[in-house]
C-alpha atoms as a PDB file:
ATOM      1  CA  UNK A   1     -15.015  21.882 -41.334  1.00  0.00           C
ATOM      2  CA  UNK A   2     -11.461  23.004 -40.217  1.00  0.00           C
ATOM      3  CA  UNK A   3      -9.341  23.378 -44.098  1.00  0.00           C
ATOM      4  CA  UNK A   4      -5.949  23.466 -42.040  1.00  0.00           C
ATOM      5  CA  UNK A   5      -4.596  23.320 -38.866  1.00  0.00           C
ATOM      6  CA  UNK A   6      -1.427  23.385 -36.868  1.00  0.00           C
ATOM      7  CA  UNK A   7       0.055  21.876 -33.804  1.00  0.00           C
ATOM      8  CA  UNK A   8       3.276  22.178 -32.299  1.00  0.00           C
ATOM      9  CA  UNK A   9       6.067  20.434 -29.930  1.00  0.00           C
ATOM     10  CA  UNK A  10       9.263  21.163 -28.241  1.00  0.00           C
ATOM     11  CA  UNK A  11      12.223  19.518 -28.014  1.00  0.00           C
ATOM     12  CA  UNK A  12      13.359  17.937 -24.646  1.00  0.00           C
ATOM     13  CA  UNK A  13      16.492  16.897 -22.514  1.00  0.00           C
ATOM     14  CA  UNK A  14      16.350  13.948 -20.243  1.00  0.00           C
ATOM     15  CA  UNK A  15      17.988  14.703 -16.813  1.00  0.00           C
ATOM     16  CA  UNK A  16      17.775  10.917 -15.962  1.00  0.00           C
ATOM     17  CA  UNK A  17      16.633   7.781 -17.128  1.00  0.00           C
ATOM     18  CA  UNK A  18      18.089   6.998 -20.673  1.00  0.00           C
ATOM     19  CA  UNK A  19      18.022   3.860 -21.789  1.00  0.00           C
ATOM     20  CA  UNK A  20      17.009   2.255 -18.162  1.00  0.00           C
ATOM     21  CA  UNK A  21      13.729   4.048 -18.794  1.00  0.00           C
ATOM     22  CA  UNK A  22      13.023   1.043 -21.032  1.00  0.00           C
ATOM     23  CA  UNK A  23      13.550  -1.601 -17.928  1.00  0.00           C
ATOM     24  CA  UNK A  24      10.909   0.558 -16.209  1.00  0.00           C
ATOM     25  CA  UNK A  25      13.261   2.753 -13.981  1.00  0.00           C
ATOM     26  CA  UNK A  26      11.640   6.363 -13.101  1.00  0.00           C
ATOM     27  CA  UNK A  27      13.130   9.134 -15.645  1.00  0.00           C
ATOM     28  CA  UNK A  28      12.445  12.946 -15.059  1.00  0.00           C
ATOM     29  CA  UNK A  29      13.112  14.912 -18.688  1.00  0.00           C
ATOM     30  CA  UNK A  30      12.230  18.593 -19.177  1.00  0.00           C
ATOM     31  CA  UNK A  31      10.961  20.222 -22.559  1.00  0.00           C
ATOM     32  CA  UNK A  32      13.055  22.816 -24.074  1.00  0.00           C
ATOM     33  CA  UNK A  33      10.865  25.890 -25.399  1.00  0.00           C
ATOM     34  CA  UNK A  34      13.122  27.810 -27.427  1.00  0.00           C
ATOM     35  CA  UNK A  35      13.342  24.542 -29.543  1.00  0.00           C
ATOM     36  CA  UNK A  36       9.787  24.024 -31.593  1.00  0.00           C
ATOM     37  CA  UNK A  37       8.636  22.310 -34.180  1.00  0.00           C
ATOM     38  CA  UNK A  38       5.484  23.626 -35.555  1.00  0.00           C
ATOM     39  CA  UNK A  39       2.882  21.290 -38.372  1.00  0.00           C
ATOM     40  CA  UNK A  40       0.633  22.528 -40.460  1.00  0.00           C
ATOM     41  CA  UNK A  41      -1.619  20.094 -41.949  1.00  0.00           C
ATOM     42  CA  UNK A  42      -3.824  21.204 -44.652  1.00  0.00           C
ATOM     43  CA  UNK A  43      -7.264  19.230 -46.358  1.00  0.00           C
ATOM     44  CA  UNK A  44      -7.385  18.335 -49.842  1.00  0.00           C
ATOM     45  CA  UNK A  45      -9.593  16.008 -52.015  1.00  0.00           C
ATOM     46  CA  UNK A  46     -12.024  13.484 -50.111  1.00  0.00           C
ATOM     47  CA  UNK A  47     -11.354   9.684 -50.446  1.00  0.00           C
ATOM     48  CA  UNK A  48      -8.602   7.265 -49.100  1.00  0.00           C
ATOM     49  CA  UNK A  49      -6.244   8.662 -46.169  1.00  0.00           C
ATOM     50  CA  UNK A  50      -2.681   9.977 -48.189  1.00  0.00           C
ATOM     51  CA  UNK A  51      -0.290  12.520 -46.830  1.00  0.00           C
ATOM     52  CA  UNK A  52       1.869  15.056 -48.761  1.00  0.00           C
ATOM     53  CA  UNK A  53       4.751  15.886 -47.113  1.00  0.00           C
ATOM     54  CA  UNK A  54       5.007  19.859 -48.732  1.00  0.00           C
ATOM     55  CA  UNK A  55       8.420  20.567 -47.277  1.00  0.00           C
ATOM     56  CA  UNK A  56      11.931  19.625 -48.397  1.00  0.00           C
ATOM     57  CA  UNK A  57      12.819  16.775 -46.097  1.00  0.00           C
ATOM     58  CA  UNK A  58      15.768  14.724 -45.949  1.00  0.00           C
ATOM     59  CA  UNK A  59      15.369  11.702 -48.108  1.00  0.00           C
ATOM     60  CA  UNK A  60      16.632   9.388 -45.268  1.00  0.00           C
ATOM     61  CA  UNK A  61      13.674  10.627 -42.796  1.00  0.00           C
ATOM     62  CA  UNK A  62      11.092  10.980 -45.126  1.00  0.00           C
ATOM     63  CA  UNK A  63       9.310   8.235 -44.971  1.00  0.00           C
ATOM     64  CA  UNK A  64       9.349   7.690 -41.399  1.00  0.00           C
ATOM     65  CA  UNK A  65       8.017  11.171 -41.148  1.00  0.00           C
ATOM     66  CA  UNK A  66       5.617  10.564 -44.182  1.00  0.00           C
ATOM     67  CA  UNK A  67       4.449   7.705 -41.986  1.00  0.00           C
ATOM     68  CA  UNK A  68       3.969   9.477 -38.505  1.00  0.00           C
ATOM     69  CA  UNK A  69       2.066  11.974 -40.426  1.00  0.00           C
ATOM     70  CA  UNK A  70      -0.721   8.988 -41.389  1.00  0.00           C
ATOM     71  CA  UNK A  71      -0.333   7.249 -38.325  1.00  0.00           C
ATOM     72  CA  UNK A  72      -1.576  10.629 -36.630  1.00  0.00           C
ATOM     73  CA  UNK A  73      -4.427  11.499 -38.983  1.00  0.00           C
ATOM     74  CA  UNK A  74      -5.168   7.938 -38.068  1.00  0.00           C
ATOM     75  CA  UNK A  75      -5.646   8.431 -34.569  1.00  0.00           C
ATOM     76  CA  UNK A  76      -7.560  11.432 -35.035  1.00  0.00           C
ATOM     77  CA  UNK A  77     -10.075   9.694 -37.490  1.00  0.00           C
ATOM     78  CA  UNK A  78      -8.849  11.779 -40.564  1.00  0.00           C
ATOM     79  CA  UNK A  79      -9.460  10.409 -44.410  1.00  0.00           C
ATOM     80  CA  UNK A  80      -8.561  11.659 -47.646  1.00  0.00           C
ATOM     81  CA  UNK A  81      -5.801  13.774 -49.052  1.00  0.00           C
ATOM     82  CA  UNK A  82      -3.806  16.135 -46.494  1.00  0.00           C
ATOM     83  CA  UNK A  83      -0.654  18.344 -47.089  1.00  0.00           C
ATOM     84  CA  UNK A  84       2.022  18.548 -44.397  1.00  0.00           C
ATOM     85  CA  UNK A  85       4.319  21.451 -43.734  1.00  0.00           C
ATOM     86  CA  UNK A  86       7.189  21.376 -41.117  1.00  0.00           C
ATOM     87  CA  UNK A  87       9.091  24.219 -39.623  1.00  0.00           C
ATOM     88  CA  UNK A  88      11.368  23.210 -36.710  1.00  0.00           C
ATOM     89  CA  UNK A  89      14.492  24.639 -34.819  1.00  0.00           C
ATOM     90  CA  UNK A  90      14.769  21.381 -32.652  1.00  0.00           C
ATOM     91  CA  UNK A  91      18.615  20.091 -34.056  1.00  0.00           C
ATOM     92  CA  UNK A  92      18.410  16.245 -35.520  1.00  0.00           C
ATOM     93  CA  UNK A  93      20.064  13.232 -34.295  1.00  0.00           C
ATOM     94  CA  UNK A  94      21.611  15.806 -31.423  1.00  0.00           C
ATOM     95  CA  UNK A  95      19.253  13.905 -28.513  1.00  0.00           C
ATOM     96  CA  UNK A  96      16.784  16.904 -28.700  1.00  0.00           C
ATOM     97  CA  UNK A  97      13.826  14.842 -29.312  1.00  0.00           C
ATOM     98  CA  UNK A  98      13.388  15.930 -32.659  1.00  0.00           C
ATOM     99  CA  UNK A  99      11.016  12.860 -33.413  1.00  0.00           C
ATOM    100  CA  UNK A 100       8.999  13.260 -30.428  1.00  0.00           C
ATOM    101  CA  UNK A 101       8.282  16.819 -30.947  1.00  0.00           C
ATOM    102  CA  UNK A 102       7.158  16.529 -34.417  1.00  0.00           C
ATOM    103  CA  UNK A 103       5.334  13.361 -33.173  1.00  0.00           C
ATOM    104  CA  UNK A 104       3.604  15.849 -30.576  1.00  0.00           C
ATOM    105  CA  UNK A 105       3.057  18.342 -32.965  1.00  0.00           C
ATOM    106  CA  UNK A 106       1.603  16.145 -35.763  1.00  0.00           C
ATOM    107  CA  UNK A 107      -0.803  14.665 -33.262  1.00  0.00           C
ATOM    108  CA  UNK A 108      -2.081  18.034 -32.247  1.00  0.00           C
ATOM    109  CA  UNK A 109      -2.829  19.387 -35.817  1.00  0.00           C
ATOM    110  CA  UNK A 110      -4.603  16.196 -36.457  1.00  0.00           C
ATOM    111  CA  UNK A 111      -6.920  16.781 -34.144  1.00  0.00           C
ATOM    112  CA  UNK A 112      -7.997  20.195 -34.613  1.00  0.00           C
ATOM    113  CA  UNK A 113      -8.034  18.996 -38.287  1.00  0.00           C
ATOM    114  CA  UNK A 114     -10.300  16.856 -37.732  1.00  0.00           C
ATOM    115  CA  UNK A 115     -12.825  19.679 -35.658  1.00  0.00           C
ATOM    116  CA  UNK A 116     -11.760  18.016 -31.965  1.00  0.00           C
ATOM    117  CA  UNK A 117     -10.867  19.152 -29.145  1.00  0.00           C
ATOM    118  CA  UNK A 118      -7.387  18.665 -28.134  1.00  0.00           C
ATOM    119  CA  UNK A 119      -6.469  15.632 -27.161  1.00  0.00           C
ATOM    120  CA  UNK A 120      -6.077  14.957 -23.488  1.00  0.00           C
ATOM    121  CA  UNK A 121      -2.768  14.599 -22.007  1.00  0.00           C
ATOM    122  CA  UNK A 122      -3.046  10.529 -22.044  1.00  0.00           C
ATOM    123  CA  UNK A 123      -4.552  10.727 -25.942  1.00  0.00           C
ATOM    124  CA  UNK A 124      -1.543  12.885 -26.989  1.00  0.00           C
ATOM    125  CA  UNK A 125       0.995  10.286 -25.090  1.00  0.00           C
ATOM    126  CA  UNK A 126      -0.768   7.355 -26.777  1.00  0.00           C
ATOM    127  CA  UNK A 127      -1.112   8.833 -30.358  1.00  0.00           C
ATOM    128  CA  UNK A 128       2.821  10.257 -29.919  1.00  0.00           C
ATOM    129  CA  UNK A 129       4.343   7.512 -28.333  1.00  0.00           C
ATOM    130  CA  UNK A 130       2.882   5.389 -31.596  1.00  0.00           C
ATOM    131  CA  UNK A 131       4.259   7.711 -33.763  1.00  0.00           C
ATOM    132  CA  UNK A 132       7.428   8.201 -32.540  1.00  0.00           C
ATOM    133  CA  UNK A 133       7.711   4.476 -32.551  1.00  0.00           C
ATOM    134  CA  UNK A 134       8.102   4.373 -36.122  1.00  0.00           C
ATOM    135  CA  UNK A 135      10.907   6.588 -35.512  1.00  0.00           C
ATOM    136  CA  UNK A 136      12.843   4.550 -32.883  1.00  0.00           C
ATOM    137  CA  UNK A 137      11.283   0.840 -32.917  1.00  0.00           C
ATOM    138  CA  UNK A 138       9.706   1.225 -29.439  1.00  0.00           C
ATOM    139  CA  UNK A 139       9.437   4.189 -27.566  1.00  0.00           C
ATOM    140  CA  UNK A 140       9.219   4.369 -24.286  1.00  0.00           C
ATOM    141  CA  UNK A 141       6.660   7.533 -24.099  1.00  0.00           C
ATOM    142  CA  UNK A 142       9.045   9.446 -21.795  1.00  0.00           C
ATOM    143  CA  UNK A 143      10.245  11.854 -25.129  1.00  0.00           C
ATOM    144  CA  UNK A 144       6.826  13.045 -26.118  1.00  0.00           C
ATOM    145  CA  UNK A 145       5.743  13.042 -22.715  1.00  0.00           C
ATOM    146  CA  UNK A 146       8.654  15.902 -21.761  1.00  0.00           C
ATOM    147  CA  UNK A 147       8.025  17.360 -25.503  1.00  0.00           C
ATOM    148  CA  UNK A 148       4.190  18.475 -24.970  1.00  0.00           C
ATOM    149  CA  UNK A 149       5.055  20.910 -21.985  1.00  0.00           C
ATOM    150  CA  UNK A 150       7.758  22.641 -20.187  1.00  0.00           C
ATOM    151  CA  UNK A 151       8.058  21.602 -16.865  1.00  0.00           C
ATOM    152  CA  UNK A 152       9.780  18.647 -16.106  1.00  0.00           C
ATOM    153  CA  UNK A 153       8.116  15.508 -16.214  1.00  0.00           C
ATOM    154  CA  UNK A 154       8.741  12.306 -13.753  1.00  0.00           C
ATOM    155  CA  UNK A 155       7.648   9.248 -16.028  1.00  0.00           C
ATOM    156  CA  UNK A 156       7.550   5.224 -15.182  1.00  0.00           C
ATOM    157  CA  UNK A 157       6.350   2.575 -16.995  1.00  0.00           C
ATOM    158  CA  UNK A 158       4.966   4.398 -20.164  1.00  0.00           C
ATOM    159  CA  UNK A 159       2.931   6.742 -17.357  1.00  0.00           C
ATOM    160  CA  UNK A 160       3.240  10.567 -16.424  1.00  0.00           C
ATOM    161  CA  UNK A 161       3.277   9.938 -12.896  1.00  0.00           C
ATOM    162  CA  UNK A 162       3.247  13.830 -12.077  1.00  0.00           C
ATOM    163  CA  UNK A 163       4.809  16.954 -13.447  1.00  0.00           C
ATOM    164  CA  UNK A 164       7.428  18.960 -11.403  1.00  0.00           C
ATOM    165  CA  UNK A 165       7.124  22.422 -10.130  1.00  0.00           C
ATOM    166  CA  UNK A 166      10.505  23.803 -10.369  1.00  0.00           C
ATOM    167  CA  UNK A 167      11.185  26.417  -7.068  1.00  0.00           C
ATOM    168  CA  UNK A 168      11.469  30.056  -8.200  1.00  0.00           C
ATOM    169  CA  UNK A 169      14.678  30.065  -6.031  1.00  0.00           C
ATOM    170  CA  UNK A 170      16.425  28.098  -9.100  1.00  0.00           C
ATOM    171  CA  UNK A 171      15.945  31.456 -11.326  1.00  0.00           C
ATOM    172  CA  UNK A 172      19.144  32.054 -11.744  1.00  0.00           C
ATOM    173  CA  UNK A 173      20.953  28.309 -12.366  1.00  0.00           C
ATOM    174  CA  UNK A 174      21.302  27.429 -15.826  1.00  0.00           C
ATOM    175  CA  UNK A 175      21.495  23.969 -17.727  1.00  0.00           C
ATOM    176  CA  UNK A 176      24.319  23.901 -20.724  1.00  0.00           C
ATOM    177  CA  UNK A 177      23.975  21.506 -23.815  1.00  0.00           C
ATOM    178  CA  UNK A 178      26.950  21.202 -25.108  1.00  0.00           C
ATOM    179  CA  UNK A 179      26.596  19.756 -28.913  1.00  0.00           C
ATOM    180  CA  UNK A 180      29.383  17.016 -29.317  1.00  0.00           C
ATOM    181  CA  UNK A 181      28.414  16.273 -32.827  1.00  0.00           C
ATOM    182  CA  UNK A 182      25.848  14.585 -34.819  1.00  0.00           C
ATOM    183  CA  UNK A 183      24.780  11.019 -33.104  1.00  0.00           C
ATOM    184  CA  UNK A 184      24.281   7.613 -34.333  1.00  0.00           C
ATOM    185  CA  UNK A 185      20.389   7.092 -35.065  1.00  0.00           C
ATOM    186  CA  UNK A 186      18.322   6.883 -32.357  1.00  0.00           C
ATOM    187  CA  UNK A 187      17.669   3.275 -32.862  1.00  0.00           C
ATOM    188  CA  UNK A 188      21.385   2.163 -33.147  1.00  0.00           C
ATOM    189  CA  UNK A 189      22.241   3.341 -29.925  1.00  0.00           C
ATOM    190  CA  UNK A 190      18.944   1.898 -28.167  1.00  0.00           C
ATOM    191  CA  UNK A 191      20.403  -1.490 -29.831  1.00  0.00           C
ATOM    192  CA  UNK A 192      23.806  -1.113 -28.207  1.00  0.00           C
ATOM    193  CA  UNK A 193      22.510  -0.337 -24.839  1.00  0.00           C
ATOM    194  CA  UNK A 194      20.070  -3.456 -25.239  1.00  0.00           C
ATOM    195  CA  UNK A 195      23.145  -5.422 -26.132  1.00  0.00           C
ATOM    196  CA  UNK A 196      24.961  -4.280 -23.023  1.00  0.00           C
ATOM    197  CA  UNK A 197      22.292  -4.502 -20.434  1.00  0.00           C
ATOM    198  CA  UNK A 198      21.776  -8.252 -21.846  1.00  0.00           C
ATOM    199  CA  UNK A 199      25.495  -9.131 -21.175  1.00  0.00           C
ATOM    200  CA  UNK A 200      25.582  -7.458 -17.696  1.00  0.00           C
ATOM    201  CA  UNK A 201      22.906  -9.605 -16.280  1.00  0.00           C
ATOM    202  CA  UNK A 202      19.372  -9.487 -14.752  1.00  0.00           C
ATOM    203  CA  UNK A 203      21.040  -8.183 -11.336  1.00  0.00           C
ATOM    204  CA  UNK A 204      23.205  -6.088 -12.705  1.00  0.00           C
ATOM    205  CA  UNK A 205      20.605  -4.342 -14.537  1.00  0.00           C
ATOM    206  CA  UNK A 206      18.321  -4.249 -11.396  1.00  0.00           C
ATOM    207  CA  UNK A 207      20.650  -1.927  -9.614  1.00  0.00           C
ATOM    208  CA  UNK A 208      21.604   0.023 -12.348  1.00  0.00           C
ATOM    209  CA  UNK A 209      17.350   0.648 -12.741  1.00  0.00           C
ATOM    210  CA  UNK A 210      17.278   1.217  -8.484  1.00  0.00           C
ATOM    211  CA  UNK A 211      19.812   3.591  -8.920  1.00  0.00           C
ATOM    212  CA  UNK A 212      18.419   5.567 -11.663  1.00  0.00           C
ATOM    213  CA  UNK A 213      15.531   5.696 -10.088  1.00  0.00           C
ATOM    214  CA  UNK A 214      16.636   7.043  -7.083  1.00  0.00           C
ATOM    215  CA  UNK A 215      18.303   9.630  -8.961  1.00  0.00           C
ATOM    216  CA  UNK A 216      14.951  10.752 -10.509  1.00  0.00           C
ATOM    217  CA  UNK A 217      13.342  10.917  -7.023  1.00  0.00           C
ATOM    218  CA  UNK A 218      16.201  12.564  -5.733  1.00  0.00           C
ATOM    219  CA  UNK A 219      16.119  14.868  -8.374  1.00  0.00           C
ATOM    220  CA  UNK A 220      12.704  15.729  -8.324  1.00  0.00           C
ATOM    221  CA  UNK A 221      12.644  16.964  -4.171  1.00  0.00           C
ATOM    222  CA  UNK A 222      15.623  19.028  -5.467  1.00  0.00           C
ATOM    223  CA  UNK A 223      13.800  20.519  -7.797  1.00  0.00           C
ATOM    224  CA  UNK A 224      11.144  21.469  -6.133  1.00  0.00           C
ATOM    225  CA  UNK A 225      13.206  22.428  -2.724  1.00  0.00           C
ATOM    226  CA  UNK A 226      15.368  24.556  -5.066  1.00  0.00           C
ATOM    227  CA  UNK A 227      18.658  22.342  -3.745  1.00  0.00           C
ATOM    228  CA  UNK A 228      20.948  22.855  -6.487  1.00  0.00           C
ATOM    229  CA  UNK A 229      23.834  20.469  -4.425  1.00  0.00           C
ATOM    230  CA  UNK A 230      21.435  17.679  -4.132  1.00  0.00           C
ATOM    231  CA  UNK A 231      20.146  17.963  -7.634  1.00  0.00           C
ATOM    232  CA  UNK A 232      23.626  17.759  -8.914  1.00  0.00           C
ATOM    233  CA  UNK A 233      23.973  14.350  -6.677  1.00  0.00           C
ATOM    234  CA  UNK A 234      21.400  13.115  -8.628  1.00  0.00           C
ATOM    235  CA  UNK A 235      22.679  14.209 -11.908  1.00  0.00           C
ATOM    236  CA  UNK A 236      26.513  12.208 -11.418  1.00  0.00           C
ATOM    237  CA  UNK A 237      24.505   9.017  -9.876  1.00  0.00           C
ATOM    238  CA  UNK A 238      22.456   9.158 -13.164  1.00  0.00           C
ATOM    239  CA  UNK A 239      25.219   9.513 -15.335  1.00  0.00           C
ATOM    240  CA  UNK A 240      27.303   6.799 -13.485  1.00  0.00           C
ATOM    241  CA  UNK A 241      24.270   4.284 -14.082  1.00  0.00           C
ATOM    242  CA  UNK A 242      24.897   4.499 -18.042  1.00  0.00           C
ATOM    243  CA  UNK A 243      28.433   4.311 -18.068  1.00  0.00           C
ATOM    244  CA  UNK A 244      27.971   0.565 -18.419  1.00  0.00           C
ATOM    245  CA  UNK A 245      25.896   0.930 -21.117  1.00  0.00           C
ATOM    246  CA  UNK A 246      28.157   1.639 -24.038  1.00  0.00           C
ATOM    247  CA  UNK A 247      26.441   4.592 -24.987  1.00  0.00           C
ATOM    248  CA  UNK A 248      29.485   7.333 -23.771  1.00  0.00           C
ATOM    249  CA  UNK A 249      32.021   7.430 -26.368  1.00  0.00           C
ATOM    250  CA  UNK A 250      35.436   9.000 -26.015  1.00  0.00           C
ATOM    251  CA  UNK A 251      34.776  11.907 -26.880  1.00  0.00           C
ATOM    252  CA  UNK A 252      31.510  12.511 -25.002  1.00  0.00           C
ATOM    253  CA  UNK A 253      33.820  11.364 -21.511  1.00  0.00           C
ATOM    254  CA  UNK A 254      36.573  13.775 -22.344  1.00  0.00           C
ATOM    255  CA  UNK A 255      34.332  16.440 -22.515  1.00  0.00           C
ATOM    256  CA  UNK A 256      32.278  16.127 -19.292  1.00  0.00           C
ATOM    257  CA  UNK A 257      35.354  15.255 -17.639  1.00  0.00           C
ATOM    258  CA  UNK A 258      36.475  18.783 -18.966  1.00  0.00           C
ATOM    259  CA  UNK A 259      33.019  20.560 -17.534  1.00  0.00           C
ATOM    260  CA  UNK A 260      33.563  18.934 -14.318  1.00  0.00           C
ATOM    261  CA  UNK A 261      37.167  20.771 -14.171  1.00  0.00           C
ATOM    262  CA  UNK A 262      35.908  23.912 -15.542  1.00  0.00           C
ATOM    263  CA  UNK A 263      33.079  24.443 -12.486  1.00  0.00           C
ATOM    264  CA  UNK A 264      29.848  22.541 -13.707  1.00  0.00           C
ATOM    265  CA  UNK A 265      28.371  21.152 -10.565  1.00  0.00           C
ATOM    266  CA  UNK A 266      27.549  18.092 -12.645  1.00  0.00           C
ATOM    267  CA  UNK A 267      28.065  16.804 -16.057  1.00  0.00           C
ATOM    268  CA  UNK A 268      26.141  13.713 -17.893  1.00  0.00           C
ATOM    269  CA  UNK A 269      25.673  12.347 -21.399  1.00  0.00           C
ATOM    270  CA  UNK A 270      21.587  13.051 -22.153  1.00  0.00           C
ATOM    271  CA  UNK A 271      19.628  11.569 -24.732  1.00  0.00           C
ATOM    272  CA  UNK A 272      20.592   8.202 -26.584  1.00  0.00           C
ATOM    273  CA  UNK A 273      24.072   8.514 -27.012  1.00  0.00           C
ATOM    274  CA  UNK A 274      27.036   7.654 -28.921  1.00  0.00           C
ATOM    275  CA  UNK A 275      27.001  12.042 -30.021  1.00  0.00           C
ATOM    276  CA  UNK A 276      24.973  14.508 -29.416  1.00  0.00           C
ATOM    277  CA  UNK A 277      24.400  16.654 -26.398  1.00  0.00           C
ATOM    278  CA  UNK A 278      26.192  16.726 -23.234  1.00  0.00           C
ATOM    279  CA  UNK A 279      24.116  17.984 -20.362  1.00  0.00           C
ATOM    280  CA  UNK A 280      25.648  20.484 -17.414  1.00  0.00           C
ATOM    281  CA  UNK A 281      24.562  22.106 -13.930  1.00  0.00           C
ATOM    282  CA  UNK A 282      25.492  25.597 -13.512  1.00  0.00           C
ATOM    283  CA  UNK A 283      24.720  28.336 -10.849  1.00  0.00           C
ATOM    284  CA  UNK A 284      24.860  31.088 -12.867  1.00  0.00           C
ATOM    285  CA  UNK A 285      24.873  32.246 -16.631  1.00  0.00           C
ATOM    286  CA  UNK A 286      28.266  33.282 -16.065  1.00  0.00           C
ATOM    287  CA  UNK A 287      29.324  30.302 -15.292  1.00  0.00           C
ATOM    288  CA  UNK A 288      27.722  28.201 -17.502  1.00  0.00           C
ATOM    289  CA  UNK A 289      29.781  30.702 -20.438  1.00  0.00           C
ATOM    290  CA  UNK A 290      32.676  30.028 -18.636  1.00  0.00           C
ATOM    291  CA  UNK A 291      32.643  25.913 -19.015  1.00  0.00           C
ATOM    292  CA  UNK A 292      31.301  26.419 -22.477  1.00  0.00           C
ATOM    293  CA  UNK A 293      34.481  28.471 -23.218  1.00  0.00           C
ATOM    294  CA  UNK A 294      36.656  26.138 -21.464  1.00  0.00           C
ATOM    295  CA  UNK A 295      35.480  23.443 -23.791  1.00  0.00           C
ATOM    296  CA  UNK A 296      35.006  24.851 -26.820  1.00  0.00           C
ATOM    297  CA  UNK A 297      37.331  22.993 -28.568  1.00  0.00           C
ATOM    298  CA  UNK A 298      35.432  19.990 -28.442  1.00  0.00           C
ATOM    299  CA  UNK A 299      31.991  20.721 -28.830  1.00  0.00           C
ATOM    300  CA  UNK A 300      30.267  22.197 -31.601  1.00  0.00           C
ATOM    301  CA  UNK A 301      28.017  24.518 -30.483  1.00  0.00           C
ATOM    302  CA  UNK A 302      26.325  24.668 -27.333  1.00  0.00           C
ATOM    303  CA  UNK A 303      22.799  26.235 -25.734  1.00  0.00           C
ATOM    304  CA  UNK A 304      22.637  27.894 -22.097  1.00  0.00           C
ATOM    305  CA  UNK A 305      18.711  27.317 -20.821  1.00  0.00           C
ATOM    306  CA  UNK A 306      17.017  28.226 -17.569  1.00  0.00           C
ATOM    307  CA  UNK A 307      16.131  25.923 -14.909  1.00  0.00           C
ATOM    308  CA  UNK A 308      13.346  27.808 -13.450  1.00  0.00           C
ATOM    309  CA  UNK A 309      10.592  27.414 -16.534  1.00  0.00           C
ATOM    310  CA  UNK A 310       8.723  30.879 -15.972  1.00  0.00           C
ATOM    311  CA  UNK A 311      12.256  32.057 -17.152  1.00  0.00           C
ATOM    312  CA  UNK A 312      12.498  30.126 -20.327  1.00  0.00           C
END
């Protein structure tokens, strides 16, 4: 009998599909290796199920996390007293899927806690997406699906539909997050853009959801063709579908407008919304530094990634 075990997730960008992901338009999000969030769980005393959260963790999360941690022993069948450590570098409320890759992670140190195998790809959605939801209210899967691997993931419908093999040719382009500043909780903004979709109408939303998911599909032969022009194509139509959505504050707009002007081949809001990260195309390294310096003065911090996994 396995005394502890550990699991771990990354965190993730969506490329398309926030928000309209929920109205069952395809999504393609990517997870983000160098940020990880690794659980420990550790067995006490038999008897009732009860998790120990060992860590020091923000009062105003801790019993949502306190309550994916049982909701994943759970699923993997566990009972009596466990201990729960946390070490993450996946940024909070900054639309890095913090949630989902603890929610990932938890899952997986449950069940090699409880002497399983690992759970298959549709167990780990399943258990994640029902942890997460005690997170957000209702997620839509696409977050945990992106934050159990690292190549980017097309997703409908609460379904992997297939994972994307990025063309080696896209070595060298880069993705920038650019870190506008702490968001609004995860749930707040899903409630504003629920708000908004229900005043622009059934059709409305419809076209928004055709569109997005035309981006994703556009996206994805980019991807895979290595057509940086047509992938950023896809990026602006995506980010033009949640304009309506009242999720793109000031702030976030002057700043994409201001990586637009400074040589990103496309600039979008990613993740909920309302703060957070700001997601760019680049070519190059250099010239993904170069629109980070040009908008430094309005971002926090930002991150320059590889498109191109193997290079991650």
């Amino acid at each position: 009998m396995s005394m502890t075990a550990t699991g771990h997730g990354h965190g993730k960008t969506i490329l398309i599909g926030e928000h309209h992901v929920m109205d069952g338009a395809r999504a393609l999000a990517i997870g983000l290796p160098p940020f990880r969030t690794d659980v420990t769980l550790t067995r006490g005393a038999p008897g009732a199920l009860h998790v120990t959260l060992e860590d020091d963790v923000d009062p105003m999360v801790a019993n949502d996390t306190r309550q994916m941690f049982v909701a994943a022993a759970q699923a993997a069948g566990l009972s009596g007293a466990i201990g729960a450590r946390i070490a993450s570098t996946v940024p909070m409320r900054r639309g890095l899927g913090s949630s989902a890759a603890l929610a990932v992670a938890a899952v997986r140190a449950a069940w090699r806690l409880a002497d399983r195998a690992d759970p298959t790809a549709a167990e780990l959605l399943q258990a994640a997406r029902q942890c997460e939801s005690i997170v957000h209210g209702n997620s839509s899967g696409l977050d945990p699906a992106a934050a159990a691997g690292t190549d980017p993931v097309l997703f409908q419908s609460g379904q992997v539909l297939r994972r994307v093999h990025v063309a080696p040719v896209l070595a060298s382009a880069r993705w920038l997050l650019a870190d506008i500043g702490a968001s609004v909780p995860t749930r707040d903004a899903i409630a504003i853009a629920i708000h908004h979709r229900r005043e622009l109408g059934a059709d409305a939303v419809k076209d928004l959801n055709a569109q997005t998911s035309a981006a994703a599909d556009q996206a994805l032969a980019a991807l895979e063709s290595g057509d940086l022009t047509r992938l950023a194509i896809a990026l602006r139509s995506a980010g033009e579908a949640m304009e309506p959505l009242g999720v793109v504050n000031v702030a976030m707009r002057e700043a994409l407008v201001a990586m637009r002007a400074a040589g990103a081949l496309a600039a979008k809001q990613t993740g909920a919304g309302l703060g957070g990260m700001l997601l760019a195309l680049c070519t190059t390294e250099a010239e993904a530094q170069a629109v980070a310096a040009a908008i430094a003065p309005r971002i926090r911090t930002f991150w320059t990634l590889p498109i191109y996994p193997e290079h991650a």
